[in-house]
PDB file of N, CA and C in Angstrom:
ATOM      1  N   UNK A   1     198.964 213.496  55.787  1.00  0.00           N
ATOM      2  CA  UNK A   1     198.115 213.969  54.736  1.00  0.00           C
ATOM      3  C   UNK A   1     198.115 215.496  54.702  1.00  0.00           C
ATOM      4  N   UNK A   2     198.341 216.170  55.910  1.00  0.00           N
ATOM      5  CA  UNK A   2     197.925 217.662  56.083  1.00  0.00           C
ATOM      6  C   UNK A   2     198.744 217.989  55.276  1.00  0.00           C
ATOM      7  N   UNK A   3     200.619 217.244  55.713  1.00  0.00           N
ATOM      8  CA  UNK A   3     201.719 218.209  55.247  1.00  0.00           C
ATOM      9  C   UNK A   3     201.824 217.888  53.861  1.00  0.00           C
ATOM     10  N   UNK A   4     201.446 216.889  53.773  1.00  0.00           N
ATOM     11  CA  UNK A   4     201.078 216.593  51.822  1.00  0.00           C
ATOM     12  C   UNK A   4     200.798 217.570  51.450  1.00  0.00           C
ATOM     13  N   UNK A   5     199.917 218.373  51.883  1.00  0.00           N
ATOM     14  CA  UNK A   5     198.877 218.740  50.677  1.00  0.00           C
ATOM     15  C   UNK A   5     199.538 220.625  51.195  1.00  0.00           C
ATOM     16  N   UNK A   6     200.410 220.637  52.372  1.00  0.00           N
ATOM     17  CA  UNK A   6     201.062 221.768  52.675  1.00  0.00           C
ATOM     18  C   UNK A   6     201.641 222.340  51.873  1.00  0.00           C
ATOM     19  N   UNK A   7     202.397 221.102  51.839  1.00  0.00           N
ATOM     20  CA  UNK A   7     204.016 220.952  50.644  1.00  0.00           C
ATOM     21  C   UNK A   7     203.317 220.965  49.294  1.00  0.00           C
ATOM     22  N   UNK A   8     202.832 220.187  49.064  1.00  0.00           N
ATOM     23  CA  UNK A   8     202.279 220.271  47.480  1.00  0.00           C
ATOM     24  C   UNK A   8     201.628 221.074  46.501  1.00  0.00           C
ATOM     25  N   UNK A   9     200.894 221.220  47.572  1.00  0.00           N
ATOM     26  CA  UNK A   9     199.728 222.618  47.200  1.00  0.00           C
ATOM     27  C   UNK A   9     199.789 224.111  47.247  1.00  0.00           C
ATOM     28  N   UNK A  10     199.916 223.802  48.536  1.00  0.00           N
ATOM     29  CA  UNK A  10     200.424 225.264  49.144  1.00  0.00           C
ATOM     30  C   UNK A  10     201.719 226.407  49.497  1.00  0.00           C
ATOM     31  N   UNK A  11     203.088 225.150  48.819  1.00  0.00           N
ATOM     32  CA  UNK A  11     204.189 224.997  48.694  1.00  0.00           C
ATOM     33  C   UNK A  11     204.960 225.808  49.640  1.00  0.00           C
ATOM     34  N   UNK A  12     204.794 225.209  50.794  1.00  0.00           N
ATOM     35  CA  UNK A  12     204.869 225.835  52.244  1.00  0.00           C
ATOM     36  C   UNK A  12     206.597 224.520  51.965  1.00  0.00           C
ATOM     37  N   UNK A  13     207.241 224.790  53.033  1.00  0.00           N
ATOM     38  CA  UNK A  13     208.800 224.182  52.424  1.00  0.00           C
ATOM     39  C   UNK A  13     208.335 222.760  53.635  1.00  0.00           C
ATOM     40  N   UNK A  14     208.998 221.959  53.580  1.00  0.00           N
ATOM     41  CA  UNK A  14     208.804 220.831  54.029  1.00  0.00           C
ATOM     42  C   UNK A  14     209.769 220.770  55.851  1.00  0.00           C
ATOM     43  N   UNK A  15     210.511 221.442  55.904  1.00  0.00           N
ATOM     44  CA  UNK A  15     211.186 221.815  56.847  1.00  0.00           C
ATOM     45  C   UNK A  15     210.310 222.177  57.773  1.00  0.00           C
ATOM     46  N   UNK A  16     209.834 223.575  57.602  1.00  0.00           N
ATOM     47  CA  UNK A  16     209.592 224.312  58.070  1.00  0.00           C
ATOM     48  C   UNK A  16     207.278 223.781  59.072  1.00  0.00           C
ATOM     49  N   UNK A  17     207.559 222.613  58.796  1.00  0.00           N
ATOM     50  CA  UNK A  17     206.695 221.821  59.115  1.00  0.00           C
ATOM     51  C   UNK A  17     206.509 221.479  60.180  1.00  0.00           C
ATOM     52  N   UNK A  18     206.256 221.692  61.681  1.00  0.00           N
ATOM     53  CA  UNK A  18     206.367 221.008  62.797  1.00  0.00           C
ATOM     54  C   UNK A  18     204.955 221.316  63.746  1.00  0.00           C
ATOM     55  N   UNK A  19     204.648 219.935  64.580  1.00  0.00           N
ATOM     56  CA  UNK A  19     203.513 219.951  65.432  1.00  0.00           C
ATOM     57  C   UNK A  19     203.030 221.559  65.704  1.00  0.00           C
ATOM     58  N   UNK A  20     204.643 221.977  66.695  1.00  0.00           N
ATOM     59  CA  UNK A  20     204.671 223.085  67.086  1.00  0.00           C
ATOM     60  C   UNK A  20     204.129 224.890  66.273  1.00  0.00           C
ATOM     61  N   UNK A  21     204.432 224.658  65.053  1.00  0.00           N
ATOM     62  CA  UNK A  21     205.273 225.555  63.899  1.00  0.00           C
ATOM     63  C   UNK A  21     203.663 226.455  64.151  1.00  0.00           C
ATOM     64  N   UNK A  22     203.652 227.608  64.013  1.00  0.00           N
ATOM     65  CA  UNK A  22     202.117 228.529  64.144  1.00  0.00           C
ATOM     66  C   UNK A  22     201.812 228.756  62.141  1.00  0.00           C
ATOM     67  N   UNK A  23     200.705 229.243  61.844  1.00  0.00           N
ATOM     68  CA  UNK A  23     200.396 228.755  61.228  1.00  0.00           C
ATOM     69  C   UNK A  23     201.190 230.346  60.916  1.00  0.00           C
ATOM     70  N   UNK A  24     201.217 231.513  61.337  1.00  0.00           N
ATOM     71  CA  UNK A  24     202.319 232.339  60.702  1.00  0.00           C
ATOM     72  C   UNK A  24     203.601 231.965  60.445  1.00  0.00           C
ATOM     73  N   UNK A  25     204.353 231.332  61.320  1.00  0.00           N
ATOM     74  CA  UNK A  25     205.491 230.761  60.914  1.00  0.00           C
ATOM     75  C   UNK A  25     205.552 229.635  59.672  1.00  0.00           C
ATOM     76  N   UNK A  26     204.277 229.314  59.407  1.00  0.00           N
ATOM     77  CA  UNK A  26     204.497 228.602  57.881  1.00  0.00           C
ATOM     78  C   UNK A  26     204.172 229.453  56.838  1.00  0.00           C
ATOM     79  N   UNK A  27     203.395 230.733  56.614  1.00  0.00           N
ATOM     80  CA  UNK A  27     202.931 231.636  56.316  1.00  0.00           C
ATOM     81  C   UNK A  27     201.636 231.135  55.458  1.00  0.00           C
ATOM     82  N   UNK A  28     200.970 230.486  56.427  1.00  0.00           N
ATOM     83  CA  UNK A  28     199.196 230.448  55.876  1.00  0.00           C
ATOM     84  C   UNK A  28     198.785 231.588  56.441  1.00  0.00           C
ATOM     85  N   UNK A  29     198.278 232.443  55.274  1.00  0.00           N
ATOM     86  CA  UNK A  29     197.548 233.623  56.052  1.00  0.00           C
ATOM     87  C   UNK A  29     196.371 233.307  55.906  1.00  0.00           C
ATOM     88  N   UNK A  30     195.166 234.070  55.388  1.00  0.00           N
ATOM     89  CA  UNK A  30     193.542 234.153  55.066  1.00  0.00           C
ATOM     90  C   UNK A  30     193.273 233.329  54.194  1.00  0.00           C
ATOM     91  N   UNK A  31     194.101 233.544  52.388  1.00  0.00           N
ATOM     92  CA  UNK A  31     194.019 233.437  51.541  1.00  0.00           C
ATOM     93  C   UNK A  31     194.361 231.738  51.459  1.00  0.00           C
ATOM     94  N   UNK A  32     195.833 231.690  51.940  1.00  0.00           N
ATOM     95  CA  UNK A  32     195.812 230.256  51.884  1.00  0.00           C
ATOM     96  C   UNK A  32     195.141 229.240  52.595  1.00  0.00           C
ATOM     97  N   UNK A  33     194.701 229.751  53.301  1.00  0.00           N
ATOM     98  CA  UNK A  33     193.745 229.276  55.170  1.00  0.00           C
ATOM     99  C   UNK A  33     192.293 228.645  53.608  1.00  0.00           C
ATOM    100  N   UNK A  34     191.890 229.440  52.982  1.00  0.00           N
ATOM    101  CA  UNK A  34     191.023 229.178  52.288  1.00  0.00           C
ATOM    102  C   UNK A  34     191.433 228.533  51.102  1.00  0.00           C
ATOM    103  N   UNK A  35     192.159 228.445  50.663  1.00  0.00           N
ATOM    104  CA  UNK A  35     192.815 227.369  49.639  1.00  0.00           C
ATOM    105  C   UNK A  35     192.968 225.850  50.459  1.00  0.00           C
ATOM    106  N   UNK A  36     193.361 226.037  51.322  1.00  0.00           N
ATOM    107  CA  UNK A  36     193.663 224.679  52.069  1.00  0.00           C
ATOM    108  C   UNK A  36     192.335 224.234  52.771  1.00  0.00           C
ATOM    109  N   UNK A  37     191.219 224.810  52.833  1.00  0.00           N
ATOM    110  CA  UNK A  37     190.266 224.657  52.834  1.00  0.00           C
ATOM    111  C   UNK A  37     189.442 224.278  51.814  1.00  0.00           C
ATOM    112  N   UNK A  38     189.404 224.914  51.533  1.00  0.00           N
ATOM    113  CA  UNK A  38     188.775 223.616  49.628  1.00  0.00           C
ATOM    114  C   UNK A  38     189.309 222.613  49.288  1.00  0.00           C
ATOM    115  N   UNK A  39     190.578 222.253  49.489  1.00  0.00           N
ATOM    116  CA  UNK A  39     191.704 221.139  48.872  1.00  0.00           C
ATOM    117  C   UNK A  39     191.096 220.059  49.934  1.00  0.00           C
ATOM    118  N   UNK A  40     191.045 220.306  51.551  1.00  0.00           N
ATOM    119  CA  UNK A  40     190.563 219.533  52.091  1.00  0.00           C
ATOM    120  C   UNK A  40     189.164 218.659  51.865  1.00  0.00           C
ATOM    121  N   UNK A  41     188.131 219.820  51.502  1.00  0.00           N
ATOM    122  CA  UNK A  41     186.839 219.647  51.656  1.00  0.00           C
ATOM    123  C   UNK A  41     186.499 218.592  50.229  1.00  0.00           C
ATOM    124  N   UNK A  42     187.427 218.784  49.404  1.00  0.00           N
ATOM    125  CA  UNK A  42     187.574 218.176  48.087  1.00  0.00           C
ATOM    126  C   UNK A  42     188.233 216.834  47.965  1.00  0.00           C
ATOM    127  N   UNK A  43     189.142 216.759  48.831  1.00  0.00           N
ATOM    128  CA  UNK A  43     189.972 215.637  49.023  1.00  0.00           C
ATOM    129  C   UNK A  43     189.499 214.904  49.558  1.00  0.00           C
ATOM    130  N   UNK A  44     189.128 215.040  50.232  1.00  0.00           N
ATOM    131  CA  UNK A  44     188.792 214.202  52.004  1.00  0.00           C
ATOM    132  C   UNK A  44     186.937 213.709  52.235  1.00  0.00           C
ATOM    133  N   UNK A  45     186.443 214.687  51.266  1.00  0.00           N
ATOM    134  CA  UNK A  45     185.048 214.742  51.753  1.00  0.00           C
ATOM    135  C   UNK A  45     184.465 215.332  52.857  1.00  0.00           C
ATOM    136  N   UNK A  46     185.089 216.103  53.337  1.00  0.00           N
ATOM    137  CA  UNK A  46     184.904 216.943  54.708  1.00  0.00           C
ATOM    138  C   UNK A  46     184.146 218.176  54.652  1.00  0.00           C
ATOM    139  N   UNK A  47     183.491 218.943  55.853  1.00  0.00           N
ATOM    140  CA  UNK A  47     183.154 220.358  55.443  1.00  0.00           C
ATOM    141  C   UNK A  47     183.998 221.054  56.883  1.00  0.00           C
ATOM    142  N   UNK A  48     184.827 222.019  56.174  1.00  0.00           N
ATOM    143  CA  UNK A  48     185.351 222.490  57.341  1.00  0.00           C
ATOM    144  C   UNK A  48     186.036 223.972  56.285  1.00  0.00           C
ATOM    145  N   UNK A  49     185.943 225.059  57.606  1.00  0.00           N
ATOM    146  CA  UNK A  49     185.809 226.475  56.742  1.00  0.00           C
ATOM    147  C   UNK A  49     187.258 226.944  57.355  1.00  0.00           C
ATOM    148  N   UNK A  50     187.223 228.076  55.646  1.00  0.00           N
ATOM    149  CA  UNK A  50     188.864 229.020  56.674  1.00  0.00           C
ATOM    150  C   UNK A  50     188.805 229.563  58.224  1.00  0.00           C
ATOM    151  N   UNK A  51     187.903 229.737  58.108  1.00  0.00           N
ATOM    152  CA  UNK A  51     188.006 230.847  59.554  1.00  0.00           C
ATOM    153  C   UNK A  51     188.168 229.440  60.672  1.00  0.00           C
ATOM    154  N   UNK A  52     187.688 228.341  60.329  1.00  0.00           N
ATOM    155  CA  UNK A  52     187.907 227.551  61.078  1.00  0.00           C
ATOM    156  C   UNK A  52     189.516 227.132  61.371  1.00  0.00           C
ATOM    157  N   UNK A  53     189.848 227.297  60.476  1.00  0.00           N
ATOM    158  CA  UNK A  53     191.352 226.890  60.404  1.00  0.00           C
ATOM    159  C   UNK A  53     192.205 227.975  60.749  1.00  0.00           C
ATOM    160  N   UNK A  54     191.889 229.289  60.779  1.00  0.00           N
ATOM    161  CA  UNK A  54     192.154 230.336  61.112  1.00  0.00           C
ATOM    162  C   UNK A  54     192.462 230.584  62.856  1.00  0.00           C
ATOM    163  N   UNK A  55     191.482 229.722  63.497  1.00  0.00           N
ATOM    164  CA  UNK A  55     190.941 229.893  64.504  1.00  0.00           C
ATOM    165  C   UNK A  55     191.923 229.095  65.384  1.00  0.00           C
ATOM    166  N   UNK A  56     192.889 227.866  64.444  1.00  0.00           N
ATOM    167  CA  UNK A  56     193.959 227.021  65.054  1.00  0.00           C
ATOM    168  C   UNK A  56     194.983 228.037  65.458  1.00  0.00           C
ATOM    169  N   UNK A  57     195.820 227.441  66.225  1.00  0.00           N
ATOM    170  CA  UNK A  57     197.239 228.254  66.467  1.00  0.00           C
ATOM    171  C   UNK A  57     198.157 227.536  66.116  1.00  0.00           C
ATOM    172  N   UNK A  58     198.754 226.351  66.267  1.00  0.00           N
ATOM    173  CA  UNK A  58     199.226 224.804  65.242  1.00  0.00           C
ATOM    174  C   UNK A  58     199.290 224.484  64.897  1.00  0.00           C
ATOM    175  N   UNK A  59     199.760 223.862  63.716  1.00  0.00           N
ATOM    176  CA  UNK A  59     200.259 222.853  62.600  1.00  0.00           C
ATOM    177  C   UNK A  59     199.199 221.719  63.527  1.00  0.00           C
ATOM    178  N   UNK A  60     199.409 221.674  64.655  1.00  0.00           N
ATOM    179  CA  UNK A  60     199.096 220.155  65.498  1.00  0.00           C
ATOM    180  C   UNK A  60     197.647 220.645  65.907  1.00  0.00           C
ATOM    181  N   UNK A  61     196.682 221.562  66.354  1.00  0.00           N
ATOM    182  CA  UNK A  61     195.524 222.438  66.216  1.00  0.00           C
ATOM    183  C   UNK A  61     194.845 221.621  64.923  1.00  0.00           C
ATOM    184  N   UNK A  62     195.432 222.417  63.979  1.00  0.00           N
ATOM    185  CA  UNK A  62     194.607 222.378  62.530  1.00  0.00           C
ATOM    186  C   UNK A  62     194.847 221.070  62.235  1.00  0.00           C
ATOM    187  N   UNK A  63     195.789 220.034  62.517  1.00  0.00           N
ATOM    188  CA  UNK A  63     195.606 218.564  62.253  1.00  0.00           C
ATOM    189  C   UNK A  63     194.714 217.854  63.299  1.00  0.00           C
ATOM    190  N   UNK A  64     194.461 218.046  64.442  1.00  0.00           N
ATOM    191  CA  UNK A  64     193.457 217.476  65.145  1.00  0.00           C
ATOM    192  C   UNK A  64     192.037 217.983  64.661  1.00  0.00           C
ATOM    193  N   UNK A  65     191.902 218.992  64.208  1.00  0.00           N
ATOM    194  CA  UNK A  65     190.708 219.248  63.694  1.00  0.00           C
ATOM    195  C   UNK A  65     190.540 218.911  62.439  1.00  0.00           C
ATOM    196  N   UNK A  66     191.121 218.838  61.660  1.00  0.00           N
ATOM    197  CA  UNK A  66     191.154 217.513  60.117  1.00  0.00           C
ATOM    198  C   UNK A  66     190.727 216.430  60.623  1.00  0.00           C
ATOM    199  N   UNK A  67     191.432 215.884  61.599  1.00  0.00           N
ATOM    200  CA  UNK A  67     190.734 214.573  62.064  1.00  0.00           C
ATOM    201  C   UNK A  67     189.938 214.326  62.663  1.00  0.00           C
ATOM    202  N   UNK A  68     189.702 215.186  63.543  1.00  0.00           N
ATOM    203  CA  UNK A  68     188.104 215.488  64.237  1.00  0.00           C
ATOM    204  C   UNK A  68     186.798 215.291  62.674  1.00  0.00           C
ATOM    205  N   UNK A  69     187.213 216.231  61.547  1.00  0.00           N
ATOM    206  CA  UNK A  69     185.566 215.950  61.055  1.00  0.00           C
ATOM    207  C   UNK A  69     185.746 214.949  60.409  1.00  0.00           C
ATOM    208  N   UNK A  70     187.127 214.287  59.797  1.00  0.00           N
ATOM    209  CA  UNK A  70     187.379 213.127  58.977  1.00  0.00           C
ATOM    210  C   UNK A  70     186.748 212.151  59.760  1.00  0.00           C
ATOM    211  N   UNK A  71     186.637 212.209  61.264  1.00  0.00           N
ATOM    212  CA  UNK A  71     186.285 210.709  61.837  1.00  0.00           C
ATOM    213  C   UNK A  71     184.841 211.001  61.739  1.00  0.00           C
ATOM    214  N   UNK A  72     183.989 212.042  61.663  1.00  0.00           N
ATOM    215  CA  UNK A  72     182.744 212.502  61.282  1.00  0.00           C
ATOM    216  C   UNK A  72     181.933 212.218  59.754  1.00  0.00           C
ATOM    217  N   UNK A  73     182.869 212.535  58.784  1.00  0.00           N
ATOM    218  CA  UNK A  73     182.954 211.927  57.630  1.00  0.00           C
ATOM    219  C   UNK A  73     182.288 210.960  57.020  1.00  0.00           C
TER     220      UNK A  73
END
């Protein structure tokens, strides 16, 4: 679901996608950190903030914490 909405939305390349990958190496900076933050909170029903996502170092970080509040949800 994350890289869905990576690729789709945020049109981050589909490759360039991995557990590992830092969230500079996909180039989410602030701006998109907060775009992908609304898309979530909208999608999903979740509340979860940029700086929170900011705060990941991981592709695999920021997806355990999607699923952390989704199971909260």
């Amino acid at each position: 679901m994350l890289k869905g909405i990576l690729v789709d939305d945020l049109q981050v390349r589909e490759e360039d996608i991995l557990p590992t990958a830092t969230r500079e190496e996909v180039g989410l900076d602030s701006l998109a950190a907060l775009e992908l933050a609304e898309v979530l909170n909208a999608r999903l029903g979740i509340r979860i903030r940029d700086y929170e996502l900011l705060d990941t170092t991981t592709l695999a970080e920021m997806a355990h914490l999607v699923a952390e509040r989704k199971e909260r949800a």
